[in-house]
Every structure is written in C-alpha cells, then in structure tokens.
Protein backbone atom coordinates (compact mmCIF):
# COMPACT_ATOMS: atom_id res chain seq x y z
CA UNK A 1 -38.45 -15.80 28.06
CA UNK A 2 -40.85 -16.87 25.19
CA UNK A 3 -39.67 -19.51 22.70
CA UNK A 4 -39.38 -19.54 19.31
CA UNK A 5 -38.83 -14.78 19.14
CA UNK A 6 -35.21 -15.13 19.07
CA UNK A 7 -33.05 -15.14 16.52
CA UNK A 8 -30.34 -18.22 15.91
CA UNK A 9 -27.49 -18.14 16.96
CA UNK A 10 -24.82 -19.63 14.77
CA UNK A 11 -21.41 -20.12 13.68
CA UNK A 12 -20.20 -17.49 11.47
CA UNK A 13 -17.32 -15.91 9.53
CA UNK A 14 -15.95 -12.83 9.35
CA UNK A 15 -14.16 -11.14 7.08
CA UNK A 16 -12.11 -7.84 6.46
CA UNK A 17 -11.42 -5.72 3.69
CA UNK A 18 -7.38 -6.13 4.76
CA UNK A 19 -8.18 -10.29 3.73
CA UNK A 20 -8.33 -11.29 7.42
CA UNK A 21 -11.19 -13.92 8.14
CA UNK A 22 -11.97 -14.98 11.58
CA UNK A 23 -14.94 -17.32 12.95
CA UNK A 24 -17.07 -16.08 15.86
CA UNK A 25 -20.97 -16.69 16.70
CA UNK A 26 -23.75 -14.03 15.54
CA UNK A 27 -27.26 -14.27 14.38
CA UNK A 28 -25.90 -13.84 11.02
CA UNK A 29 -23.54 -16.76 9.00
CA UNK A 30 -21.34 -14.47 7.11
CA UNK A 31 -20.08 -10.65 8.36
CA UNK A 32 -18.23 -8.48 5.79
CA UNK A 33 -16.10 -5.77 7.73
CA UNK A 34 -13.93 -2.82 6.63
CA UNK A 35 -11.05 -2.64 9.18
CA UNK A 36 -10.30 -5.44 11.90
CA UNK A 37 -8.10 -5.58 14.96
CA UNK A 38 -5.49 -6.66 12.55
CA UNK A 39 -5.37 -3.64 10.29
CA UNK A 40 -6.69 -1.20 12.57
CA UNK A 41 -4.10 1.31 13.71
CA UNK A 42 -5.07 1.38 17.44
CA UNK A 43 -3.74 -2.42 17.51
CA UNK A 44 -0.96 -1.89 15.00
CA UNK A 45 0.32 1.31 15.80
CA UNK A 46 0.86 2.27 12.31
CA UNK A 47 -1.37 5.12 11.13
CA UNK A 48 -3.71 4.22 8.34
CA UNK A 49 -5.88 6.85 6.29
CA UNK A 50 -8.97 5.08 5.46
CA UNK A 51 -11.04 6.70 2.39
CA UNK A 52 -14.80 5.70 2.90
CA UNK A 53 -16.21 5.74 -0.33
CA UNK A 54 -14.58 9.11 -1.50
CA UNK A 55 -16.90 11.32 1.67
CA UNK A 56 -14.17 13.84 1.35
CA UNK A 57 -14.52 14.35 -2.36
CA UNK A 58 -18.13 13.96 -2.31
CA UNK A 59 -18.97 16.84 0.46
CA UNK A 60 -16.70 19.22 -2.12
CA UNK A 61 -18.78 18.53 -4.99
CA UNK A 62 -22.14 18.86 -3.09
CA UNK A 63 -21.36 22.13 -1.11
CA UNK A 64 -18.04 23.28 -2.83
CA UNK A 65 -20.16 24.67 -5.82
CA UNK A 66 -22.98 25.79 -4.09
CA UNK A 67 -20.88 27.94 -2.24
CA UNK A 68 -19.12 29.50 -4.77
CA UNK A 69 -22.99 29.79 -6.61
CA UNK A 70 -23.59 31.73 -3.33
CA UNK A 71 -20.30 33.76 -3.34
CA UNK A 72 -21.00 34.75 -6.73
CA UNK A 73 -24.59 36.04 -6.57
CA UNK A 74 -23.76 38.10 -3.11
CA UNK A 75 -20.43 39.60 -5.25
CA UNK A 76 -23.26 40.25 -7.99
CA UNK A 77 -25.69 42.11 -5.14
CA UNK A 78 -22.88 44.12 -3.89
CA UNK A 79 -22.02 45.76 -7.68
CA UNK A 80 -25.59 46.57 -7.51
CA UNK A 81 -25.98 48.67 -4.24
C-alpha cells in the first residue's frame, strides 16, 4: 500500500438523536446519528414511527396540488367536448 493516501483513523464518538453516545474508531472524531441499536425497534421490539423531516407532508404539498391542478383542467376539457 502507499503511505501517507489514507485517511486517520481515530477515536471517535457517537451520538444518537434518542441521547445515547457510544465511542468507536472512524476516520471521523465525532458521528451524529438518528436511531441507534438502543432506540431502534428491531433491537427493542417496540415499534417506533420515525418522521424524517416531515417527507410525508412534504410529497403532499409537492404533488397533492399538482394533481388536483391536473384533475381540474382534464374536468375543464371534458365540459368542453
């Protein structure tokens, strides 16, 4: 291997949204993470509904108008014919 490509390797801390913080190594000192094994429901066994930034919400506001735009204009086409 060449020296001196790679990245270093250190000691570093990771931490959950849930408030769990856990050392490990990385090439990276600090790692901010949404769920861990702790919180995750896989592990835990207790379901969990995890919003990511409001997607849900988002996608209706984006497409839910444009297709009722769309629904209107074809209703408006059809009067026509």
């Amino acid at each position: 291997m060449k020296a001196e490509i790679h990245p270093k390797y250190v000691e570093c801390e990771v931490t959950c949204g849930c408030g769990n913080k856990f050392h490990t190594r990385a090439t990276k000192p600090k790692i901010n993470v949404e769920i861990c094994s702790a919180c995750h429901p896989f592990y835990t066994g207790k379901q969990k509904f995890v919003d990511n930034a409001g997607r849900i919400e988002k996608f209706r506001r984006r497409y839910g108008q444009a297709d009722a735009a769309k629904a209107g204009a074809d209703a408006a086409d059809a009067k026509k014919a």
